[in-house]
C-alpha atoms as a PDB file:
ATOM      1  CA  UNK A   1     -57.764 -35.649 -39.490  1.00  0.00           C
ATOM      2  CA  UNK A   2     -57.205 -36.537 -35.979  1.00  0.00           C
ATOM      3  CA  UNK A   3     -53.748 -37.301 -36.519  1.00  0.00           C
ATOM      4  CA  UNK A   4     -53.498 -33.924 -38.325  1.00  0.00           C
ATOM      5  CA  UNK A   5     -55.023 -31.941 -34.993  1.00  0.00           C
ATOM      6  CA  UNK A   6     -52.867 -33.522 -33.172  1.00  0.00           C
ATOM      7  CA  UNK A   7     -49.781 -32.637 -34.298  1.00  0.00           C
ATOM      8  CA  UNK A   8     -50.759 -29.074 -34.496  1.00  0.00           C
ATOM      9  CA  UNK A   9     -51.869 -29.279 -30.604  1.00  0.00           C
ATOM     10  CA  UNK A  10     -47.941 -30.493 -30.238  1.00  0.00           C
ATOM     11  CA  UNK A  11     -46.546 -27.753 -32.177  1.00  0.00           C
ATOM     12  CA  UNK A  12     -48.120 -25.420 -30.655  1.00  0.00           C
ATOM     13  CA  UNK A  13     -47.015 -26.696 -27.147  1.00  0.00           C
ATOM     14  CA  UNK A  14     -43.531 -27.190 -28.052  1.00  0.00           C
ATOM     15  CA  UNK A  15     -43.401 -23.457 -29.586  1.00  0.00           C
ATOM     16  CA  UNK A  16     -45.006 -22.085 -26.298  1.00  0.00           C
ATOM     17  CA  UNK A  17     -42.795 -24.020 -24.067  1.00  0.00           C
ATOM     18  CA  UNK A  18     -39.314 -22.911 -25.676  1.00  0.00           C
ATOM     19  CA  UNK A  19     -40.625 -19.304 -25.780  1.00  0.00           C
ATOM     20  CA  UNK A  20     -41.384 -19.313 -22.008  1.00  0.00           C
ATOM     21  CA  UNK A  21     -37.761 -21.168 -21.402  1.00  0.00           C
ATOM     22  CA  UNK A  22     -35.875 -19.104 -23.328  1.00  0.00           C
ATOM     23  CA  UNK A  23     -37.791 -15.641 -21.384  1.00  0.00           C
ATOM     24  CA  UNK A  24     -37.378 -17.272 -18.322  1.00  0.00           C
ATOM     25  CA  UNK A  25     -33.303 -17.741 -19.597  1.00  0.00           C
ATOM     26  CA  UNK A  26     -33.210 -14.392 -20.734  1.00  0.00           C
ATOM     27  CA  UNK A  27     -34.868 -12.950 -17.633  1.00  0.00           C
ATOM     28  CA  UNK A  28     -32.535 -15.017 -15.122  1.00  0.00           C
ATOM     29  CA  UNK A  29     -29.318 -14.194 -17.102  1.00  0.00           C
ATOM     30  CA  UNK A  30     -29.951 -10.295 -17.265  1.00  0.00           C
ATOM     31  CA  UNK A  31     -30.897 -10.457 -13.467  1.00  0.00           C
ATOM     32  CA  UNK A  32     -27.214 -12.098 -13.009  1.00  0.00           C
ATOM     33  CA  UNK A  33     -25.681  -9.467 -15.134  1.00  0.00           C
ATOM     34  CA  UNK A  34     -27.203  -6.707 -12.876  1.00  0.00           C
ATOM     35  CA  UNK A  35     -25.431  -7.780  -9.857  1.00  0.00           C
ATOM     36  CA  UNK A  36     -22.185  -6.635  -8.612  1.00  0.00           C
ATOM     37  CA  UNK A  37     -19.503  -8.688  -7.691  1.00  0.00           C
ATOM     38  CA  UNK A  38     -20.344  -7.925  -3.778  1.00  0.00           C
ATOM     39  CA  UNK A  39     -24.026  -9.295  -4.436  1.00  0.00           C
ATOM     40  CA  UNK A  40     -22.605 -12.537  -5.656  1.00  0.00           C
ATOM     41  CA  UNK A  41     -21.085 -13.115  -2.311  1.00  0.00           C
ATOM     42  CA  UNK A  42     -22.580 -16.151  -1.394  1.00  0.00           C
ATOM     43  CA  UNK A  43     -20.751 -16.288   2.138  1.00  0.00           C
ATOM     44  CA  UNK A  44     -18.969 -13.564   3.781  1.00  0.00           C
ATOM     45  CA  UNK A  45     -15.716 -15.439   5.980  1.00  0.00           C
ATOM     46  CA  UNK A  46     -15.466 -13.761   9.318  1.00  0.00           C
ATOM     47  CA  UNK A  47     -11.874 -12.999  10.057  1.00  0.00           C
ATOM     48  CA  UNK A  48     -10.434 -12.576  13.732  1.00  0.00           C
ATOM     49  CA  UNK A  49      -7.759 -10.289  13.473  1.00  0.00           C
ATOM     50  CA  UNK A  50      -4.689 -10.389  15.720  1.00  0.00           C
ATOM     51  CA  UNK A  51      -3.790  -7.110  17.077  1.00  0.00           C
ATOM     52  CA  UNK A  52      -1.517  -5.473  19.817  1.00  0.00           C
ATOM     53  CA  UNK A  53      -3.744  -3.547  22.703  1.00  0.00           C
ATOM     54  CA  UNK A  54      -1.216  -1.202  23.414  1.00  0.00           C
ATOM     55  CA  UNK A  55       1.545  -0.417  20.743  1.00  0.00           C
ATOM     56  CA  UNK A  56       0.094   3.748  20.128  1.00  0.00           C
ATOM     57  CA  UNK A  57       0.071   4.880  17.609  1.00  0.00           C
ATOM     58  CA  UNK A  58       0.135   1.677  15.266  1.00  0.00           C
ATOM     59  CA  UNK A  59      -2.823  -0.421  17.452  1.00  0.00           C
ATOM     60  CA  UNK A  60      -3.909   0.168  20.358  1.00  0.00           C
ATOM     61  CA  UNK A  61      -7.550   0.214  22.650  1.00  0.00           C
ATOM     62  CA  UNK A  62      -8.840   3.558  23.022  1.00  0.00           C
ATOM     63  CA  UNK A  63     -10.553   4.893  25.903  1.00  0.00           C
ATOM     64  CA  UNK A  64     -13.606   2.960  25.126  1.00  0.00           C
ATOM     65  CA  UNK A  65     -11.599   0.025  24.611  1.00  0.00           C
ATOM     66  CA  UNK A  66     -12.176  -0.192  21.176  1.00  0.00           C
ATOM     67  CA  UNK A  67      -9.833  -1.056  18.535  1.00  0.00           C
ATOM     68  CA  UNK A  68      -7.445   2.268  17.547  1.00  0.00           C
ATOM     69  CA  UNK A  69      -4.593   3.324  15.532  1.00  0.00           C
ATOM     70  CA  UNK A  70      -2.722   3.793  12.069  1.00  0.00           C
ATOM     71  CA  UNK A  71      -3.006  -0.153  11.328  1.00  0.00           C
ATOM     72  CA  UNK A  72      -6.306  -0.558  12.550  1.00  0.00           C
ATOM     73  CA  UNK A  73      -7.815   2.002  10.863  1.00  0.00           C
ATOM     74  CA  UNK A  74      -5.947   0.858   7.772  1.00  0.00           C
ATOM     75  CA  UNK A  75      -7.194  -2.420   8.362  1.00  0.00           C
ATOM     76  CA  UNK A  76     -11.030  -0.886   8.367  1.00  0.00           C
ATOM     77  CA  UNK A  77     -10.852   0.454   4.823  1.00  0.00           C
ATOM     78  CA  UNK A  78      -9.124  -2.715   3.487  1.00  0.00           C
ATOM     79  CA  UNK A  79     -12.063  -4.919   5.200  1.00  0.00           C
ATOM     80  CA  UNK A  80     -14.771  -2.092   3.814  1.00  0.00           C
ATOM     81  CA  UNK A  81     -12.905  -3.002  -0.257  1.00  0.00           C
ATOM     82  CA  UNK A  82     -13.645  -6.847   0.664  1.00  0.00           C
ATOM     83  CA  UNK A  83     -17.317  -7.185   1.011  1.00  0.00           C
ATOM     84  CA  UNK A  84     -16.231 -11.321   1.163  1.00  0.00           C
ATOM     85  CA  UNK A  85     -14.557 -10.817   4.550  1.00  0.00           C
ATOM     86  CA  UNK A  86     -15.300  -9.872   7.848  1.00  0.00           C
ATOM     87  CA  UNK A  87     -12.539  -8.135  10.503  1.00  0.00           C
ATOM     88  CA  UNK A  88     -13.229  -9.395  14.364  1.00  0.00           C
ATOM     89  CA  UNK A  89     -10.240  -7.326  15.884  1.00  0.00           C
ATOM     90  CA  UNK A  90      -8.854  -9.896  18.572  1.00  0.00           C
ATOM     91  CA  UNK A  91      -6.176  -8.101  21.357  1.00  0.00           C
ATOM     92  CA  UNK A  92      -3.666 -10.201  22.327  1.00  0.00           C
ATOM     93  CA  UNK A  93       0.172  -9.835  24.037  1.00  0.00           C
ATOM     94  CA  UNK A  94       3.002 -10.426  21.288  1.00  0.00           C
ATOM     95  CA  UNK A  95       3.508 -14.030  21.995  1.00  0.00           C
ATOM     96  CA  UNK A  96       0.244 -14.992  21.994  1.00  0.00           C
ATOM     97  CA  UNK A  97      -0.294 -13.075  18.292  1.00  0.00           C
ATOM     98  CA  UNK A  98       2.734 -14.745  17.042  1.00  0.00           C
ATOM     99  CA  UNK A  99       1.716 -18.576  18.038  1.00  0.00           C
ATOM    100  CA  UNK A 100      -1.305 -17.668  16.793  1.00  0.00           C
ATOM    101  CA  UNK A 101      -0.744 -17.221  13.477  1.00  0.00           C
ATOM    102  CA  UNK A 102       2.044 -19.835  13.181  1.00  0.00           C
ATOM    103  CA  UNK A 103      -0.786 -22.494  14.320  1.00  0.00           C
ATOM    104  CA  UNK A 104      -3.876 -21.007  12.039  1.00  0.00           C
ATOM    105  CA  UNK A 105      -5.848 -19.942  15.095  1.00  0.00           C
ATOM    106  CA  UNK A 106      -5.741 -16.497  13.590  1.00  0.00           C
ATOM    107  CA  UNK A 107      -5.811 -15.816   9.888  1.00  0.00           C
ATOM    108  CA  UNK A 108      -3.718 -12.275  10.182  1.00  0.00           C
ATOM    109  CA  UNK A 109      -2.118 -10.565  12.426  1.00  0.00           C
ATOM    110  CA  UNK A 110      -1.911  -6.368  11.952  1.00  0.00           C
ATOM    111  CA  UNK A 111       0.377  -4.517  14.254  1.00  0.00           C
ATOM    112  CA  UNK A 112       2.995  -3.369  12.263  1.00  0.00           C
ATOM    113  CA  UNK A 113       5.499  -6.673  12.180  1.00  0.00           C
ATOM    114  CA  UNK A 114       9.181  -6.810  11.223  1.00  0.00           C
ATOM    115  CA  UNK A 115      10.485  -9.107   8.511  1.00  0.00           C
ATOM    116  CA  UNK A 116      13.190 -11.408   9.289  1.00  0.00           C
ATOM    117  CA  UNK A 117      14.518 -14.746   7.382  1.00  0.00           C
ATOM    118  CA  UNK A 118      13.324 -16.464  10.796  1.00  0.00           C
ATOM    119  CA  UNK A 119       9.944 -15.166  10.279  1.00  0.00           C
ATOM    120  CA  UNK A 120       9.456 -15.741   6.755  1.00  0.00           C
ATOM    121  CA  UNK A 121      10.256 -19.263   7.477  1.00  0.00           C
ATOM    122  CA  UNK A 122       6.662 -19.555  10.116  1.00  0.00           C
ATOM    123  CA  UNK A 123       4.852 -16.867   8.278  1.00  0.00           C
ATOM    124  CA  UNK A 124       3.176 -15.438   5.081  1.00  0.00           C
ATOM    125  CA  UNK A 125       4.164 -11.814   4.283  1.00  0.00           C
ATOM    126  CA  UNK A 126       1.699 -10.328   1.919  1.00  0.00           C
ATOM    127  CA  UNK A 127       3.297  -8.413  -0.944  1.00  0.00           C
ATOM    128  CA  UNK A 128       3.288  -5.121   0.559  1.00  0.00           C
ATOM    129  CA  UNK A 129       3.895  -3.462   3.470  1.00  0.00           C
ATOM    130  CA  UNK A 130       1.299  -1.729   5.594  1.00  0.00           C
ATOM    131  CA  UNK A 131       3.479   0.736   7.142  1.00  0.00           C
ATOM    132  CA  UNK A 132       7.109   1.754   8.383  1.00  0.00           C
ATOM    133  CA  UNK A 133       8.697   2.539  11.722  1.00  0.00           C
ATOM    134  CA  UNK A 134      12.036   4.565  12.829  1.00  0.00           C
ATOM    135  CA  UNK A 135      13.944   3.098  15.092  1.00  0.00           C
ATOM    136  CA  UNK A 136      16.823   5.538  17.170  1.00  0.00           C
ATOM    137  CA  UNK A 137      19.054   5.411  19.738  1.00  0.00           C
ATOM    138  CA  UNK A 138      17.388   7.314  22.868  1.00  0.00           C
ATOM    139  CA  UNK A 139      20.727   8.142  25.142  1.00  0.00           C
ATOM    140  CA  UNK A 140      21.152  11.354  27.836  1.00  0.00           C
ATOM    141  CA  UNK A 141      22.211  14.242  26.378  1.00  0.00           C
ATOM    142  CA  UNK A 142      25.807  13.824  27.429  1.00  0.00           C
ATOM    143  CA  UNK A 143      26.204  11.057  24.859  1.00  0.00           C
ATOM    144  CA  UNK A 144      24.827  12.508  21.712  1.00  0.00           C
ATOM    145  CA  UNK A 145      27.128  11.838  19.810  1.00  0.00           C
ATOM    146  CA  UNK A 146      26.446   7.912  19.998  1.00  0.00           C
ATOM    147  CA  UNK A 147      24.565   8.115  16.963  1.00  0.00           C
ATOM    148  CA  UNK A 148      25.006   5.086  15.870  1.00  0.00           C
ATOM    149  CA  UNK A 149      24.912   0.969  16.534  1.00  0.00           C
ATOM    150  CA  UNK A 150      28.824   0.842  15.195  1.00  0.00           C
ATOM    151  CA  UNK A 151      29.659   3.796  17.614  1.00  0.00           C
ATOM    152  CA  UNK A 152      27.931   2.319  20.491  1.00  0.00           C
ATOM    153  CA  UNK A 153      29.708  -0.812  19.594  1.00  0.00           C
ATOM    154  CA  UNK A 154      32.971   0.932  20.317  1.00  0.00           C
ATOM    155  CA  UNK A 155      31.789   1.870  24.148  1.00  0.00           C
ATOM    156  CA  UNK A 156      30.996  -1.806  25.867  1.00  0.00           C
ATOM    157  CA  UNK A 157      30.962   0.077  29.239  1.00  0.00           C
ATOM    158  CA  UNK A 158      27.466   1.338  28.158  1.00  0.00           C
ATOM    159  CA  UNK A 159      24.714  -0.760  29.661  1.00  0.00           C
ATOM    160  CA  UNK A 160      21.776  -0.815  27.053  1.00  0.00           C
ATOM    161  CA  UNK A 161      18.083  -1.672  28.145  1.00  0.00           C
ATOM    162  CA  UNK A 162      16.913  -5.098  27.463  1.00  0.00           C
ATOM    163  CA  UNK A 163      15.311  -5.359  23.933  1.00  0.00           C
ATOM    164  CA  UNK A 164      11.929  -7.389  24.292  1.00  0.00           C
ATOM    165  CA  UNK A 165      11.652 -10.572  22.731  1.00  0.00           C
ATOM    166  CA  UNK A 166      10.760 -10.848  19.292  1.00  0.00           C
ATOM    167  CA  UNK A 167      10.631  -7.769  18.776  1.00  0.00           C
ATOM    168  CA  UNK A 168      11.844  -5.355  15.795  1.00  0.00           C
ATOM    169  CA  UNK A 169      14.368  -4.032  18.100  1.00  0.00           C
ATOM    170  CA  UNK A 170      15.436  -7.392  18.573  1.00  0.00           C
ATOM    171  CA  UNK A 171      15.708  -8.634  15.038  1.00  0.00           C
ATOM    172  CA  UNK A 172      17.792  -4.722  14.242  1.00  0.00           C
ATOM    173  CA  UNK A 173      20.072  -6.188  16.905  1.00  0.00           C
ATOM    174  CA  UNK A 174      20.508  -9.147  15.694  1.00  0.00           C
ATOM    175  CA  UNK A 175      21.368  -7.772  11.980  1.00  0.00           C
ATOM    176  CA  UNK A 176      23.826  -5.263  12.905  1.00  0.00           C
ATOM    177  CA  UNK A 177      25.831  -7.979  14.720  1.00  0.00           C
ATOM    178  CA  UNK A 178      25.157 -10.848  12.165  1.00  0.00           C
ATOM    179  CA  UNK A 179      26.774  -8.120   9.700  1.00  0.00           C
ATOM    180  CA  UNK A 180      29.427  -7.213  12.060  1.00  0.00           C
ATOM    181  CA  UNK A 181      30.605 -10.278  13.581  1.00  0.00           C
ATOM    182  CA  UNK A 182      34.267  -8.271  14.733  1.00  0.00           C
ATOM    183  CA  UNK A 183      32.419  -5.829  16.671  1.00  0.00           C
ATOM    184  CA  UNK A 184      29.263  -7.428  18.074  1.00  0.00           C
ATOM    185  CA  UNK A 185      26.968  -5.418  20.677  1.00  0.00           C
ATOM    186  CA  UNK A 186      26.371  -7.612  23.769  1.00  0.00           C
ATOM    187  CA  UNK A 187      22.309  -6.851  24.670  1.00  0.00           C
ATOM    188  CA  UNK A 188      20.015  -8.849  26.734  1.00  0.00           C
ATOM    189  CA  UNK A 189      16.679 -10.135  25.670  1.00  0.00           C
ATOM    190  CA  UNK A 190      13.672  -9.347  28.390  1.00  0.00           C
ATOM    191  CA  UNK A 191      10.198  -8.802  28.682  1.00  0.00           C
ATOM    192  CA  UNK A 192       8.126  -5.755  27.110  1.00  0.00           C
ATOM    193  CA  UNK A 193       8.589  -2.333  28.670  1.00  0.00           C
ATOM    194  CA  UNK A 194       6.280   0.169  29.112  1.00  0.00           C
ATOM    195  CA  UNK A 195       7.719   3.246  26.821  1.00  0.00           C
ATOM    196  CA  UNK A 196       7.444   5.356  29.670  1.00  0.00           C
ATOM    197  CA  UNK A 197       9.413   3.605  32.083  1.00  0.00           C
ATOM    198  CA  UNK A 198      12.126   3.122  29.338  1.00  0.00           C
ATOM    199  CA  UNK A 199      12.397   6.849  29.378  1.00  0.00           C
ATOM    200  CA  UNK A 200      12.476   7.328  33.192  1.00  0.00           C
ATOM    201  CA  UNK A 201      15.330   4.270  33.587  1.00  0.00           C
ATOM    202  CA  UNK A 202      17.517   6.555  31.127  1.00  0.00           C
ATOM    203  CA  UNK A 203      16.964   9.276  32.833  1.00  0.00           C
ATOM    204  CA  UNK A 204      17.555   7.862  36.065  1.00  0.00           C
ATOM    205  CA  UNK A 205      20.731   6.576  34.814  1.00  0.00           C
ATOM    206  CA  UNK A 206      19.642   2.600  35.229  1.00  0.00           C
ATOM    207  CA  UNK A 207      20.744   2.319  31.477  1.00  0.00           C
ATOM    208  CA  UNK A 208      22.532   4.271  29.222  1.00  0.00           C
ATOM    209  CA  UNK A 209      20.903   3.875  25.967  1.00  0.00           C
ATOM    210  CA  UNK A 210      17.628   2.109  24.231  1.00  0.00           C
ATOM    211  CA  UNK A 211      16.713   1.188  20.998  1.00  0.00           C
ATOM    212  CA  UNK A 212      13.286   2.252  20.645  1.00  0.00           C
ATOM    213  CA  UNK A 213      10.770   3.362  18.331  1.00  0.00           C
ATOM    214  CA  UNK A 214      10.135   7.123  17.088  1.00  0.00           C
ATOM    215  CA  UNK A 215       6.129   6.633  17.436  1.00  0.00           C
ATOM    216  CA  UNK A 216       5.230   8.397  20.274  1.00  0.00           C
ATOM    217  CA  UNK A 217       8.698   9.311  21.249  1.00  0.00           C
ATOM    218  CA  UNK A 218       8.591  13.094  20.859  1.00  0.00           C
ATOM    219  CA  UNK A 219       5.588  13.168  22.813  1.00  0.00           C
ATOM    220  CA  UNK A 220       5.872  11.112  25.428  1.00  0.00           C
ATOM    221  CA  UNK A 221       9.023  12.913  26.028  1.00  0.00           C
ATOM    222  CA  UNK A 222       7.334  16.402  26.425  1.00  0.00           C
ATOM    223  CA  UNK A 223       5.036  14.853  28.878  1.00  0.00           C
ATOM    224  CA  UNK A 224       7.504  13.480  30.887  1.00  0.00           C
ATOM    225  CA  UNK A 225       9.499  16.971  30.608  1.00  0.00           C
ATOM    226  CA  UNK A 226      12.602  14.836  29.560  1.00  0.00           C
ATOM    227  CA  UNK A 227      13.439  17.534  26.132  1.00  0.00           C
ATOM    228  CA  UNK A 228      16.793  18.389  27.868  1.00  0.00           C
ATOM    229  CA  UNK A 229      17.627  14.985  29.197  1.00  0.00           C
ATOM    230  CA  UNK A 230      17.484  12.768  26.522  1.00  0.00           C
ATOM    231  CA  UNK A 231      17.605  12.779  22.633  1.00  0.00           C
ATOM    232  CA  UNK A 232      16.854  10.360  19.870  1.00  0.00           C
ATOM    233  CA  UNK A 233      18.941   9.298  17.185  1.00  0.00           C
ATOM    234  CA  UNK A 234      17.871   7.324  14.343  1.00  0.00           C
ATOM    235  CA  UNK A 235      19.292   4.306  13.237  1.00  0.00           C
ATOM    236  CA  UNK A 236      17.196   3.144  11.195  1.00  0.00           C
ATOM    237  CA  UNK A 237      14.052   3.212   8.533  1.00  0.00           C
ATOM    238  CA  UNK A 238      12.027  -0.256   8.452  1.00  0.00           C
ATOM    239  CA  UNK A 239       9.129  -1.334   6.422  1.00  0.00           C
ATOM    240  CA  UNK A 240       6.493  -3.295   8.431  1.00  0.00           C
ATOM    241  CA  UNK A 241       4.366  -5.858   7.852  1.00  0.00           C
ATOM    242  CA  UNK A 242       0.989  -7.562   8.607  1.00  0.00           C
ATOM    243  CA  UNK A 243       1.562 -11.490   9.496  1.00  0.00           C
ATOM    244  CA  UNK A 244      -0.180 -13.965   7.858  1.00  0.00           C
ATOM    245  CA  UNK A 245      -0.559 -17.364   8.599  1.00  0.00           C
ATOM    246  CA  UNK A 246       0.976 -19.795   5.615  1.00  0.00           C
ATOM    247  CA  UNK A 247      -1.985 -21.216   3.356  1.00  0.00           C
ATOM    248  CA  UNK A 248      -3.992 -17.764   3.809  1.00  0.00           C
ATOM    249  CA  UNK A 249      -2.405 -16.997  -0.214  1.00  0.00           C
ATOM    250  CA  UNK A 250      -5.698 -16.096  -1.476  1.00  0.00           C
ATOM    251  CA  UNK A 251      -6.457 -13.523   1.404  1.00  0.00           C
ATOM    252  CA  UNK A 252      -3.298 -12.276   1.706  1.00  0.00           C
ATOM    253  CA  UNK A 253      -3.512 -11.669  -2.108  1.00  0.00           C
ATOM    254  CA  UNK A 254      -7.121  -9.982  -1.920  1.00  0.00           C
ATOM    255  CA  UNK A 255      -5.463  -7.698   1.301  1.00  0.00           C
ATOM    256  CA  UNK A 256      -2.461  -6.627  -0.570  1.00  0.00           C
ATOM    257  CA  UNK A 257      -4.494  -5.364  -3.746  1.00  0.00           C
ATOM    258  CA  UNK A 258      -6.374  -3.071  -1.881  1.00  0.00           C
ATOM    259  CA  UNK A 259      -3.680  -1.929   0.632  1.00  0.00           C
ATOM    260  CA  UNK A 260      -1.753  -1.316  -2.928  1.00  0.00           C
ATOM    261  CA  UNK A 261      -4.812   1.007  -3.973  1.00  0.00           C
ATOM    262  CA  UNK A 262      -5.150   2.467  -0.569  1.00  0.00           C
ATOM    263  CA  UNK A 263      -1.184   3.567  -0.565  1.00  0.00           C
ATOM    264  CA  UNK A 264      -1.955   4.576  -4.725  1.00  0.00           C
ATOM    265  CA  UNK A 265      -4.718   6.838  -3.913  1.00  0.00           C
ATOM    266  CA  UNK A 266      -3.120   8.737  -1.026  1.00  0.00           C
ATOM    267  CA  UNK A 267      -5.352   7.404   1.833  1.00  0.00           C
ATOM    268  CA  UNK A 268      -2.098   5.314   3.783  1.00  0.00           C
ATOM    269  CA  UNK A 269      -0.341   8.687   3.241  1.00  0.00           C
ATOM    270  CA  UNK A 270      -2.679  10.937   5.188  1.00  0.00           C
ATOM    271  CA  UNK A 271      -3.185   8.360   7.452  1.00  0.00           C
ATOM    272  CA  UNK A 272       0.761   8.293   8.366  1.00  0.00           C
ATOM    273  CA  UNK A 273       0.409  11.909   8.644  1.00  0.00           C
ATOM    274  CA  UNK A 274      -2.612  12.230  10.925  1.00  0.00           C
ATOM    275  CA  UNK A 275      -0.783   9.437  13.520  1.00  0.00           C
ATOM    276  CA  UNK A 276       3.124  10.114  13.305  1.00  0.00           C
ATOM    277  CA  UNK A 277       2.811  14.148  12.100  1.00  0.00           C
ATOM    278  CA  UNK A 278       5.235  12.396   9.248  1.00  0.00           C
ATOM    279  CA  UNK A 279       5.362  10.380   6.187  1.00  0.00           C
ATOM    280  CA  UNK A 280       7.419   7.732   7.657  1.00  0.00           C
ATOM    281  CA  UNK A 281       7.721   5.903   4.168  1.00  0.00           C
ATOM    282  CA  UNK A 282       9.784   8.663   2.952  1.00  0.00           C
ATOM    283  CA  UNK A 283      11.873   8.197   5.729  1.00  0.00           C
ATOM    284  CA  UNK A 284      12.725   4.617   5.058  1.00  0.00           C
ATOM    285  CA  UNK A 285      17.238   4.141   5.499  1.00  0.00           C
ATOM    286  CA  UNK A 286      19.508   1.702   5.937  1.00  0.00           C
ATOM    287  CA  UNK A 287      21.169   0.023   9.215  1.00  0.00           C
ATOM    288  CA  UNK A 288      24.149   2.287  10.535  1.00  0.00           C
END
């Protein structure tokens, strides 16, 4: 009889016990279903950015010295997609962004990079681009019709501005004349100009031609009252790039989906728009 109530007493248990494990199963695994992938973050990774202080329109400091331009505001909607990151925007001069991703001091760098075999070699490029750039070259008005890098090859008695080192200007250079070894352009490498001061040394007649940038050109130019001094010819179209330090695969994959979706839905569009008045990826051309 005893042995009888006992085993009842143990059935009973036992049946309570896997009811209230399996509930408490049940309960756990719907409360795991109802979360979003962003709630299952268990650690958000704080990212410090690389970024140029003062290349306008792209990235730049605004008057509040906070972080500004087409990449950096690009940068803000791909960080607001990846609830597993964090952006720290860190300014920095070009040198100091390069080394800095070449060592792994800084994951990224996003200020609208060129790609060249010599970078590819130190650096990660993500799958796509973040943006594109126009480069021209800005001459006085009496020698408009240097249009071109292979016409200005054919006048050596031009003195061109130095291009600044390791720049896109720099690796353009490069190119033409790697492509064009019977006709190389002779160019010195300096330090970074100020865009203005390029403009005045034209007009001044220091140098007679630059290869510069179209962002910002049009206006600075205005400002300057330089319309019927100097002109800009284009070149060239290039696609640019955010840098990313080699082992950063998985972030550089996560960044490139959502720039991808970004650039799908429009957004990169009207962003190019509201900061270069253009759609400079319809205006992407070869080297000439």
């Amino acid at each position: 009889m005893k042995n009888g109530i006992y085993l009842l007493a143990l059935f009973l248990f036992l049946t309570f016990a896997g009811i209230v494990i399996s509930g408490g199963r049940s309960q756990a695994a719907q409360v795991s279903a109802e979360r979003t992938p962003e709630s299952r973050v268990a650690e958000v990774r704080k990212i410090e950015v690389a970024i140029k202080p003062d290349l306008y329109p792209n990235a730049y400091l605004d008057d509040d010295g906070n972080p500004a331009g087409y990449d950096i505001e690009l940068a803000k909607l791909i960080d607001e997609r990846l609830p597993q990151y964090e952006f720290i925007y860190v300014p920095l001069p070009q040198d100091a962004i390069l080394l800095g991703v070449e060592i792994g001091k800084y994951p990224v760098a996003i200020s609208s990079f060129a790609k060249s075999p010599e970078r590819e070699e130190k650096y990660l490029f993500p799958s796509e681009n973040i943006g594109a750039v126009t480069f021209g070259l800005v001459v006085r008005t009496e020698n408009k019709d240097i249009d071109s890098l292979a016409i200005l090859s054919k006048h050596p008695e031009l003195k061109i501005e130095p291009i600044p080192s390791a720049s896109q200007g720099q690796i353009i250079m490069e190119r033409y004349n790697n492509a064009h070894p019977e006709s190389p352009i002779a160019f010195k490498v300096g330090e970074w100009a100020n865009s203005a001061d390029s403009l005045k040394w034209l007009a001044d007649k220091r140098y007679d031609a630059a290869l510069l940038g179209v962002n910002g050109f049009h206006e600075l130019l205005n400002k300057l009252g330089y319309q019927d001094k100097l002109v800009f010819n284009t070149v060239v179209g290039n696609k640019t790039w955010s840098l990313f330090h080699k082992g950063e695969e998985r972030f550089a994959e996560d960044y490139s989906r959502v720039l991808k979706e970004l650039k799908d839905e429009g957004i990169a569009n009207d962003l190019m728009i509201k900061y270069f008045g253009v759609n400079l990826f319809e205006h992407l051309q070869e080297l000439k």
